[in-house]
Protein backbone atom coordinates (compact mmCIF):
# COMPACT_ATOMS: atom_id res chain seq x y z
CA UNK A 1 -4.93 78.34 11.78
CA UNK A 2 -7.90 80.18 13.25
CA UNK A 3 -8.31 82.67 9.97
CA UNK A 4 -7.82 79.79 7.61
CA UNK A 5 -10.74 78.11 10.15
CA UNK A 6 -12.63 80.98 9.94
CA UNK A 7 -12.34 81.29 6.26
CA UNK A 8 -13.74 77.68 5.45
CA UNK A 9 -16.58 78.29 7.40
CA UNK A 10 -17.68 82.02 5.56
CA UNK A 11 -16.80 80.27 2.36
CA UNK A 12 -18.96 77.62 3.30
CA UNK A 13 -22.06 79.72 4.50
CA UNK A 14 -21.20 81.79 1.13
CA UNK A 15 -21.80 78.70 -1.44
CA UNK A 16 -24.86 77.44 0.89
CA UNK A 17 -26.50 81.11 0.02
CA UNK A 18 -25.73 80.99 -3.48
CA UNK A 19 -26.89 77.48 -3.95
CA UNK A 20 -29.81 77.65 -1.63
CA UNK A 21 -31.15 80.99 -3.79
CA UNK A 22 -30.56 79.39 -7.22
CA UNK A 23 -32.74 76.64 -5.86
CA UNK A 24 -35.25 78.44 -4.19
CA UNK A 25 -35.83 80.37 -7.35
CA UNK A 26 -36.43 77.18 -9.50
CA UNK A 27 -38.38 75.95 -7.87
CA UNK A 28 -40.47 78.75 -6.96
CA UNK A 29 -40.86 80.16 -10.77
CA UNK A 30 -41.92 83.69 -9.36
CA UNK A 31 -44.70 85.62 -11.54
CA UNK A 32 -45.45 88.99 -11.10
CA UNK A 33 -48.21 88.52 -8.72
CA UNK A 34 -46.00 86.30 -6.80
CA UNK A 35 -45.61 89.03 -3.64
CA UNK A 36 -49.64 89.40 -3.81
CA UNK A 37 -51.06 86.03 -4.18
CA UNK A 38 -48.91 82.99 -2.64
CA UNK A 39 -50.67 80.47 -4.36
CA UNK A 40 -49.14 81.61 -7.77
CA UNK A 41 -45.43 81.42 -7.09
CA UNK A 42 -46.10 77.72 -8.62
CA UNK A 43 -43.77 74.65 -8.37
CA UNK A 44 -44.10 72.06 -5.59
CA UNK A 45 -45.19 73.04 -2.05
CA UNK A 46 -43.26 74.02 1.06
CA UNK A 47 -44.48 70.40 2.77
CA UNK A 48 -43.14 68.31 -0.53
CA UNK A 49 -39.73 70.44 -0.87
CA UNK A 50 -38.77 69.94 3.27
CA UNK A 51 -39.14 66.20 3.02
CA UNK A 52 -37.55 65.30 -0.27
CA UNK A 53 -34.63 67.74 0.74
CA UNK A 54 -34.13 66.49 4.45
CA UNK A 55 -34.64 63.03 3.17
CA UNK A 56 -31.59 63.42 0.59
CA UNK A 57 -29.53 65.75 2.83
CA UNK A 58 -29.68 62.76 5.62
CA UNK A 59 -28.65 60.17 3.35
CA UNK A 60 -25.98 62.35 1.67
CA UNK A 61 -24.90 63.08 5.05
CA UNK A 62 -24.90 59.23 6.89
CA UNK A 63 -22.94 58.17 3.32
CA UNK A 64 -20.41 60.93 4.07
CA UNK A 65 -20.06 59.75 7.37
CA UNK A 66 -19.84 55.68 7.08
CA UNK A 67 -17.49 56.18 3.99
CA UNK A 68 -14.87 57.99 6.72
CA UNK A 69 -15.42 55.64 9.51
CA UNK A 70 -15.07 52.40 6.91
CA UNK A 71 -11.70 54.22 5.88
CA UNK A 72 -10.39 54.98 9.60
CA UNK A 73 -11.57 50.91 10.51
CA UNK A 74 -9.83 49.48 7.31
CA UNK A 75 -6.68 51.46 8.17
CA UNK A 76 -6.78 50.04 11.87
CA UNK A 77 -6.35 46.75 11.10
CA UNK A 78 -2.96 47.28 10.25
CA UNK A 79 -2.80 48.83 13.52
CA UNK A 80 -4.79 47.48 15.90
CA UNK A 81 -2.89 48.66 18.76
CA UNK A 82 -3.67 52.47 17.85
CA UNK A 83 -6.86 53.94 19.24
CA UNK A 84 -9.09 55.22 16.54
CA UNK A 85 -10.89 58.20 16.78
CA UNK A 86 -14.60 58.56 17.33
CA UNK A 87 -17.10 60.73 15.68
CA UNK A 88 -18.20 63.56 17.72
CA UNK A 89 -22.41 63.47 16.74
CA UNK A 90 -22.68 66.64 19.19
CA UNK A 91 -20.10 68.50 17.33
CA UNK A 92 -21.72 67.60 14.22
CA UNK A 93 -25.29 68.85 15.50
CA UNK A 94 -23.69 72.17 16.79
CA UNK A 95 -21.94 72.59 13.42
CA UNK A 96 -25.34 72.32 11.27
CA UNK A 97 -27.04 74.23 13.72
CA UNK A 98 -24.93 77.19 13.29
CA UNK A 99 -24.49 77.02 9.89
CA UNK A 100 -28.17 76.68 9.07
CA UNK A 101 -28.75 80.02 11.60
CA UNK A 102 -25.72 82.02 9.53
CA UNK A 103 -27.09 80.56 6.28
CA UNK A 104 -30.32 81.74 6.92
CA UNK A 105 -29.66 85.23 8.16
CA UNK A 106 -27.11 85.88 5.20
CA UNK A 107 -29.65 84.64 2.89
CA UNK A 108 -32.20 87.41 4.29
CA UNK A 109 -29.77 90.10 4.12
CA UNK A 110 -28.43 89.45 0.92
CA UNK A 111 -31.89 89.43 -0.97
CA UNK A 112 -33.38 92.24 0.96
CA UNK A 113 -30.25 94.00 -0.13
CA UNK A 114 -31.22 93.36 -3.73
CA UNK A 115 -34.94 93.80 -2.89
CA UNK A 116 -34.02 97.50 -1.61
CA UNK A 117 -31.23 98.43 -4.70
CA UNK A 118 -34.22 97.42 -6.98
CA UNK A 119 -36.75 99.63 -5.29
CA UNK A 120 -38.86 96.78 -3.67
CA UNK A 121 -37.78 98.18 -0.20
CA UNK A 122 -36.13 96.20 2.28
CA UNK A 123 -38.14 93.55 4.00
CA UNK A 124 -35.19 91.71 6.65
CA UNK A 125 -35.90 87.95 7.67
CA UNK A 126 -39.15 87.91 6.29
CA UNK A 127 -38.29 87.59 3.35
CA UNK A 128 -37.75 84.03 3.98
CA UNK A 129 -41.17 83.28 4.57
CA UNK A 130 -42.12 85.27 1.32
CA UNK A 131 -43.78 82.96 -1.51
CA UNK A 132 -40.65 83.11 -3.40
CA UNK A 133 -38.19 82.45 -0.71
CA UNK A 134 -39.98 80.28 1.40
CA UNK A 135 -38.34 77.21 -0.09
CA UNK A 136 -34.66 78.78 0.94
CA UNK A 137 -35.94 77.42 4.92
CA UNK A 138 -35.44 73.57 3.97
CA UNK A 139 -33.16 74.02 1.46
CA UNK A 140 -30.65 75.91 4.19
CA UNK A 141 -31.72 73.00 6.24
CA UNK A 142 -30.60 70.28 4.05
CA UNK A 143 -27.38 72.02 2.83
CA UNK A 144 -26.47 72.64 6.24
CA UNK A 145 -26.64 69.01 7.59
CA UNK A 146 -24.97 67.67 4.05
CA UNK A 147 -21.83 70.73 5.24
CA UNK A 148 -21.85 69.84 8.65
CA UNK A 149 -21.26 65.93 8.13
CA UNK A 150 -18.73 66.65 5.17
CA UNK A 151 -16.44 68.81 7.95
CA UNK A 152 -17.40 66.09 10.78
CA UNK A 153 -15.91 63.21 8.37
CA UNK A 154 -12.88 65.55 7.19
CA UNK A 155 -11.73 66.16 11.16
CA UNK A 156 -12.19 62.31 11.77
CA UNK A 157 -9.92 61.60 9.00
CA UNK A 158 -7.38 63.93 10.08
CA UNK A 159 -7.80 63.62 13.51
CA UNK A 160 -6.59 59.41 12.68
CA UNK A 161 -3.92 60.83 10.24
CA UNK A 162 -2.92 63.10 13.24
CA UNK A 163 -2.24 60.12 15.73
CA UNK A 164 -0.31 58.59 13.39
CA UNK A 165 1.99 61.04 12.50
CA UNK A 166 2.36 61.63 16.25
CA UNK A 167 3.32 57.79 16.47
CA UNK A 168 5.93 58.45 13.85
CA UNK A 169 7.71 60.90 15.20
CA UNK A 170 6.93 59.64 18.86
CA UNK A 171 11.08 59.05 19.73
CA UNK A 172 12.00 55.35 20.49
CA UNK A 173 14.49 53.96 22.76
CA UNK A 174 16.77 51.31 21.84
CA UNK A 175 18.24 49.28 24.42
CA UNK A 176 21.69 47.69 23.63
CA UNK A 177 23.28 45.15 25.59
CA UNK A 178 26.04 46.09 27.72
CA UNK A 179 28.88 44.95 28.77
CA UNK A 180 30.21 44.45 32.26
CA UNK A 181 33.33 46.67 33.64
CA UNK A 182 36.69 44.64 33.73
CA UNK A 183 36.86 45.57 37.65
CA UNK A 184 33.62 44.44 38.22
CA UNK A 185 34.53 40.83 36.32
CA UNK A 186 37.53 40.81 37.99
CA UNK A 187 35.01 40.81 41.43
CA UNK A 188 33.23 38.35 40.61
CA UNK A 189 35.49 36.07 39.92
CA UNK A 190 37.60 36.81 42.92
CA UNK A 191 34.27 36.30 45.40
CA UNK A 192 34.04 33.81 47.40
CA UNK A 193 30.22 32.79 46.06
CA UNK A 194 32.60 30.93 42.96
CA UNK A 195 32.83 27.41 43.94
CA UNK A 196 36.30 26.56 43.74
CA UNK A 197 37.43 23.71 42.60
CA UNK A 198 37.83 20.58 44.84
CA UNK A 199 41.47 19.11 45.69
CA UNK A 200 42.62 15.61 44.96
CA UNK A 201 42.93 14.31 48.47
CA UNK A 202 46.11 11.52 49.13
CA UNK A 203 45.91 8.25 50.20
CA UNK A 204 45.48 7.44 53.76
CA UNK A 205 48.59 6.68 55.53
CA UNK A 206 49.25 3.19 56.44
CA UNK A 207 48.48 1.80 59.83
């Protein structure tokens, strides 16, 4: 369970690099000059590309997570007697936190491991504050909080789906009626809390 866990998450920091560089690229549209003069990496600035990408990765991200409540609250009414689960908004921070930290230093590595095969040298973290890269920061950012709610709403679904297989196979008891021992009806009709039955009396005797 842990190293399928474990798994998800590389996988997950893996496609955030990939994506995050294919993006950063386009919208940088390096020239040649692009390591000398900042200004000529074109394409829209650093300011413009944090707040449209935030901006989408927060609705993507409180979409995500009202579609999963909706589905756990629609599910409840046929159960209202089952306690649904909650989100957990500090699991979800913790989440995007560390996978915006990995992203970020896998994204360094990776391109100053293509920077140094190519002969560039090998430049580290800074190469995401490098005119071409620079755009990798919010888009990590964005990509990290859109991840992070995705896994928050899958464990709230399967945390619900969890308590009610655990109600299924919770064992029930079924109570039968029983029947009394002869000996013990045989007691009770032999005690003397039965009212007997009262005697005709005879007539009174002449005087």
């Amino acid at each position: 369970m842990r190293v399928a866990k474990a798994a998800s998450w590389l996988g997950t920091v893996a496609l955030m690099v990939l994506a995050a560089r294919w993006l950063a690229y386009a919208l940088a549209q390096p020239s040649p000059l692009a390591n000398r003069f900042a200004s000529s990496a074109g394409g829209p600035s650093l300011v413009l590309v944090s707040i449209v990408t935030l901006a989408l990765a927060a609705a993507v991200s409180v979409t995500v997570l009202w579609l999963a409540s909706v589905g756990v609250r629609e599910r409840r009414r046929l159960r209202p007697e089952r306690v649904p689960p909650r989100l957990r908004f500090g699991r979800l921070a913790l989440n995007a936190a560390g996978l915006y930290a990995a992203s970020a230093f896998a994204f360094a590595m990776f391109e100053s491991y293509l920077h140094w095969r190519a002969g560039i040298g090998f430049h580290g973290l800074s190469c995401l504050v490098g005119p071409v890269h620079r755009n990798a920061i919010p888009l990590l950012a964005g990509l990290a909080l859109v991840a992070a709610a995705l896994a928050e709403a899958v464990l709230h679904l399967v945390a619900w789906m969890r308590a009610a297989a655990r109600e299924l196979l919770r064992p029930r008891l079924v109570l039968l009626p029983t029947r009394p021992a002869a000996g013990q009806r045989l007691v009770s009709l032999n005690s003397s809390r039965v009212p007997q039955r009262a005697r005709s009396r005879a007539p009174p005797l002449p005087a």
